[in-house]
C-alpha atoms as a PDB file:
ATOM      1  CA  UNK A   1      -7.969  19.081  -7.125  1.00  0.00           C
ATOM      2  CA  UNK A   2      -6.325  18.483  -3.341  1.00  0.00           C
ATOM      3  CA  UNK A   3      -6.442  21.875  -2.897  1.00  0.00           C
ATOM      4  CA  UNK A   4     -10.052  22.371  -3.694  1.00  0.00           C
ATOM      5  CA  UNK A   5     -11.256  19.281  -1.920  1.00  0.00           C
ATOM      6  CA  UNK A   6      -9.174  21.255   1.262  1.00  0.00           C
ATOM      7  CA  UNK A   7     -11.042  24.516   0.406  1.00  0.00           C
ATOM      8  CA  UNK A   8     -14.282  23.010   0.494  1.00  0.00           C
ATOM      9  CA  UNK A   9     -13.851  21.030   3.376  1.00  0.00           C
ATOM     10  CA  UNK A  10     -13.141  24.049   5.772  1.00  0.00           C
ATOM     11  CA  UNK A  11     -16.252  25.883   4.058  1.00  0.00           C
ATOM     12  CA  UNK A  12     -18.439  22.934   5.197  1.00  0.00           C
ATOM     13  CA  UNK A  13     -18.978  21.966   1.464  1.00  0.00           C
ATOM     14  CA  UNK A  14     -19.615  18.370   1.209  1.00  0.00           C
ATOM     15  CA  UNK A  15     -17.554  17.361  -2.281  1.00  0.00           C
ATOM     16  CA  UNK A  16     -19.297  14.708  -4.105  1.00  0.00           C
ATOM     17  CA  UNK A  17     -18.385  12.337  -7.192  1.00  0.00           C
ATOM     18  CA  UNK A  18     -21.474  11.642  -9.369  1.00  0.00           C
ATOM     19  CA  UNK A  19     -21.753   8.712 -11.992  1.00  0.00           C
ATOM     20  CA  UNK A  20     -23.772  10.038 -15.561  1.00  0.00           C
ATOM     21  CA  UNK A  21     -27.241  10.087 -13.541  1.00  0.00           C
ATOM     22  CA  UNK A  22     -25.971  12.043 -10.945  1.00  0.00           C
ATOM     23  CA  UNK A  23     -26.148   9.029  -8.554  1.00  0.00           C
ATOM     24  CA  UNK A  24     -23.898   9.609  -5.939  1.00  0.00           C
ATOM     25  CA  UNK A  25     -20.605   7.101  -6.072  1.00  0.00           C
ATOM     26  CA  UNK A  26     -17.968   9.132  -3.496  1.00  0.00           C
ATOM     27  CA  UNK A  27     -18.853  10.978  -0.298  1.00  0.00           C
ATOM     28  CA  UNK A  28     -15.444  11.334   0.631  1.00  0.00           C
ATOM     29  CA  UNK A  29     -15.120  11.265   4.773  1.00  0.00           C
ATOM     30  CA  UNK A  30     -18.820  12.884   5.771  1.00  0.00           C
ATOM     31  CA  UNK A  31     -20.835  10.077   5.543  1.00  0.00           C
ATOM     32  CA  UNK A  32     -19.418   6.354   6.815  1.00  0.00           C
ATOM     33  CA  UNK A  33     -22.139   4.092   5.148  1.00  0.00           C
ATOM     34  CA  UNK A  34     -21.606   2.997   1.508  1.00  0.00           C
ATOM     35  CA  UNK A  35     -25.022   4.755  -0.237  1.00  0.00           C
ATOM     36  CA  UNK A  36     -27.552   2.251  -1.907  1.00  0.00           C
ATOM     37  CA  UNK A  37     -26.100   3.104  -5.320  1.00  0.00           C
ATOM     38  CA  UNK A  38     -21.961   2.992  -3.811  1.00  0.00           C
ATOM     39  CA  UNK A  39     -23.624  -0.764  -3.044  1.00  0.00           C
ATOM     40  CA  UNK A  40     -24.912  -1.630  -6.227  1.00  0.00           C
ATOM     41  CA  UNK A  41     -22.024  -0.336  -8.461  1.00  0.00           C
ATOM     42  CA  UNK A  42     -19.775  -2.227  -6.366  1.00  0.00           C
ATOM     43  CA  UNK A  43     -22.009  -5.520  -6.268  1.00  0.00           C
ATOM     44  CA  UNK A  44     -22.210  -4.839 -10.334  1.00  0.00           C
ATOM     45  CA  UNK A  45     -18.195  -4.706 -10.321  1.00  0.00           C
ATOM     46  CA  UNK A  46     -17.548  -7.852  -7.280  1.00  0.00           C
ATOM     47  CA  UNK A  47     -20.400 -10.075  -8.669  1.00  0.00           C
ATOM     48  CA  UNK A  48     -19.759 -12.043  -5.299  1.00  0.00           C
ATOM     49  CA  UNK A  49     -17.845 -11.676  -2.238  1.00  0.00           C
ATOM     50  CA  UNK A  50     -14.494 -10.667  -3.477  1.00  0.00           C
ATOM     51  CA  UNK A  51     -12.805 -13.293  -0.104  1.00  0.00           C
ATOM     52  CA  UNK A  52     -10.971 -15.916  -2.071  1.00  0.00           C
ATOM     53  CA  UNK A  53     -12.814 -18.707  -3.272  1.00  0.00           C
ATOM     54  CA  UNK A  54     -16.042 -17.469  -2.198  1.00  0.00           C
ATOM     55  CA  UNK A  55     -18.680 -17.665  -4.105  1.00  0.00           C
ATOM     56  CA  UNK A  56     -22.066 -15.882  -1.660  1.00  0.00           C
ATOM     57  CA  UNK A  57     -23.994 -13.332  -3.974  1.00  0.00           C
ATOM     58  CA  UNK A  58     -23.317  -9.985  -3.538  1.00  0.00           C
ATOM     59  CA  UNK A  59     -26.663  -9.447  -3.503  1.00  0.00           C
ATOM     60  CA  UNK A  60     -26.060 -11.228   0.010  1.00  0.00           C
ATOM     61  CA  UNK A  61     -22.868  -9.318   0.900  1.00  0.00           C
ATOM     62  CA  UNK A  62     -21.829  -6.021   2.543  1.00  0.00           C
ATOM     63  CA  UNK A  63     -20.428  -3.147   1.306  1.00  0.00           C
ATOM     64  CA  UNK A  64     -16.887  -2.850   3.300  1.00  0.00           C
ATOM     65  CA  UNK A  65     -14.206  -0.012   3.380  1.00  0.00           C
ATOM     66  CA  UNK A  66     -10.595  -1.377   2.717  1.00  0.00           C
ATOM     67  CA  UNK A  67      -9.373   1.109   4.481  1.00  0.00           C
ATOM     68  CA  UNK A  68     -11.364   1.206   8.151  1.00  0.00           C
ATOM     69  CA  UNK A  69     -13.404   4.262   8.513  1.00  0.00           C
ATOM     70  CA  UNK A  70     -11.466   4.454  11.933  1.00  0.00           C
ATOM     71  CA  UNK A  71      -8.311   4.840   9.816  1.00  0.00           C
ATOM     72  CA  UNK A  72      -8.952   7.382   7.556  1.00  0.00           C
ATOM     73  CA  UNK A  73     -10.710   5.170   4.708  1.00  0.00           C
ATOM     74  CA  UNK A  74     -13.594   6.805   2.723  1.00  0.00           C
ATOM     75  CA  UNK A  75     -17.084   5.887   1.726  1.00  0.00           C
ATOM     76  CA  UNK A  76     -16.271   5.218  -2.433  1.00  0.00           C
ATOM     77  CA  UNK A  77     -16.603   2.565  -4.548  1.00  0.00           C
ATOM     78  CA  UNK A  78     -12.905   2.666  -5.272  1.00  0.00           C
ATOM     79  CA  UNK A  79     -12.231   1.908  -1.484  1.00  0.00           C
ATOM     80  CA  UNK A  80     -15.044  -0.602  -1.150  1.00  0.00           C
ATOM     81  CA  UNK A  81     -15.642  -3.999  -1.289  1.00  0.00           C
ATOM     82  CA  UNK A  82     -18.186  -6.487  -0.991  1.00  0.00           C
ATOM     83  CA  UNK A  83     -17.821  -9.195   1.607  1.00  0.00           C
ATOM     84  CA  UNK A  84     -20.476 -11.736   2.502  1.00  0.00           C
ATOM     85  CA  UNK A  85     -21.246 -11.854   6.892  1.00  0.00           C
ATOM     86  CA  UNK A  86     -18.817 -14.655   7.464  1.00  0.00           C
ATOM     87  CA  UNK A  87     -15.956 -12.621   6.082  1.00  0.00           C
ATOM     88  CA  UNK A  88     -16.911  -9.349   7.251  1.00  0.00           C
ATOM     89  CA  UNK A  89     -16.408 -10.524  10.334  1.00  0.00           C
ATOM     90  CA  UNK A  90     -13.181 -12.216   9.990  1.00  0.00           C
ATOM     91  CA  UNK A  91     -11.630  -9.009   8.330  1.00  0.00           C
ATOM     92  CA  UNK A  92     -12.647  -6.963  11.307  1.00  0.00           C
ATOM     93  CA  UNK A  93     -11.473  -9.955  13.622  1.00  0.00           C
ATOM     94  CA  UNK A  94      -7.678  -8.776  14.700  1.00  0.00           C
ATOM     95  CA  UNK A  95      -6.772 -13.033  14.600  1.00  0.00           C
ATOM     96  CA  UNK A  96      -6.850 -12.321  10.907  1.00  0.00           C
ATOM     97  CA  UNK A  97      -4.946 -10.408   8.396  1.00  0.00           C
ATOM     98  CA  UNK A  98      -5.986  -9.004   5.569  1.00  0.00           C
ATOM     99  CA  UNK A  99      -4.693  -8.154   1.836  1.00  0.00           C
ATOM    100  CA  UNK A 100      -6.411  -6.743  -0.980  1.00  0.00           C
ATOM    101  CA  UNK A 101      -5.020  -8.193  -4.047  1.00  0.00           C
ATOM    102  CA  UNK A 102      -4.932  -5.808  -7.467  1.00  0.00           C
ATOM    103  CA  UNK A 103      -7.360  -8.565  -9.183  1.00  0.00           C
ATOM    104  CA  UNK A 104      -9.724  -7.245  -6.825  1.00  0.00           C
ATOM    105  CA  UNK A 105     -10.000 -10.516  -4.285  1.00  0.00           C
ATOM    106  CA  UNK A 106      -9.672 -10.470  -0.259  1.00  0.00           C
ATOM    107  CA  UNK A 107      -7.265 -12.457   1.065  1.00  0.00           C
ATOM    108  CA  UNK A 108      -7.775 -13.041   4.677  1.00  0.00           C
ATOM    109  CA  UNK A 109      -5.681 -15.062   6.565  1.00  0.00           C
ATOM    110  CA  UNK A 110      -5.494 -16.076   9.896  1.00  0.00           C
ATOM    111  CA  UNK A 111      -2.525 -15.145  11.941  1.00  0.00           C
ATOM    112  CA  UNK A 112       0.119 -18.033  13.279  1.00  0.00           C
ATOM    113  CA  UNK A 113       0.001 -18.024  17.340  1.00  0.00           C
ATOM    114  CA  UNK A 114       3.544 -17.958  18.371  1.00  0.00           C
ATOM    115  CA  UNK A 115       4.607 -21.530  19.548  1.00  0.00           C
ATOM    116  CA  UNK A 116       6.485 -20.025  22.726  1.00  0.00           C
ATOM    117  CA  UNK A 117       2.842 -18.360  24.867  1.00  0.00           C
END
């Protein structure tokens, strides 16, 4: 499969996963933004912001890569998450580190400022 996702890539073929519709659910690296469906399988799957303990909609939340974008991270549901404003921003905020747990929550914590500065 690595091989022919690297085939296709230098042909300029765009690989895509499809659910049983034929809804797009991965776009791989060519397209940053999570698609409307990518959104709405994940906000089926998070139910809420997936920070821990909180409990906004994810009807209200955003669709967020774990891995950046900048990084190498790709536009799936697999690598997404849904985070409501407040912690979107934190997560992006380098004060604050981030882990994603296997039971699917963010844990975002904010970093200790050394005593000594």
């Amino acid at each position: 499969m690595g091989a022919a996702r690297r085939l296709a890539c230098r042909a300029g073929i765009i690989p895509q996963v499809l659910d049983s519709r034929s809804v797009v659910l991965d776009q791989g690296r060519r397209t940053r933004l999570h698609t409307h469906p990518q959104r709405i399988a994940m906000a089926s799957r998070d139910k809420h912001c997936t920070a821990t303990s909180c409990t906004i909609p994810a009807s209200s939340c955003h669709a967020h890569h774990k891995r950046p974008w900048s990084r190498g991270g790709r536009t799936t549901v697999r690598d997404g998450t849904m985070l409501c404003p407040r912690h979107h921003r934190m997560v992006q905020d380098p004060r604050y580190t981030t882990e994603y747990a296997s039971d699917g929550k963010t844990c975002i914590t904010r970093n200790r400022i050394n005593s000594r500065q």
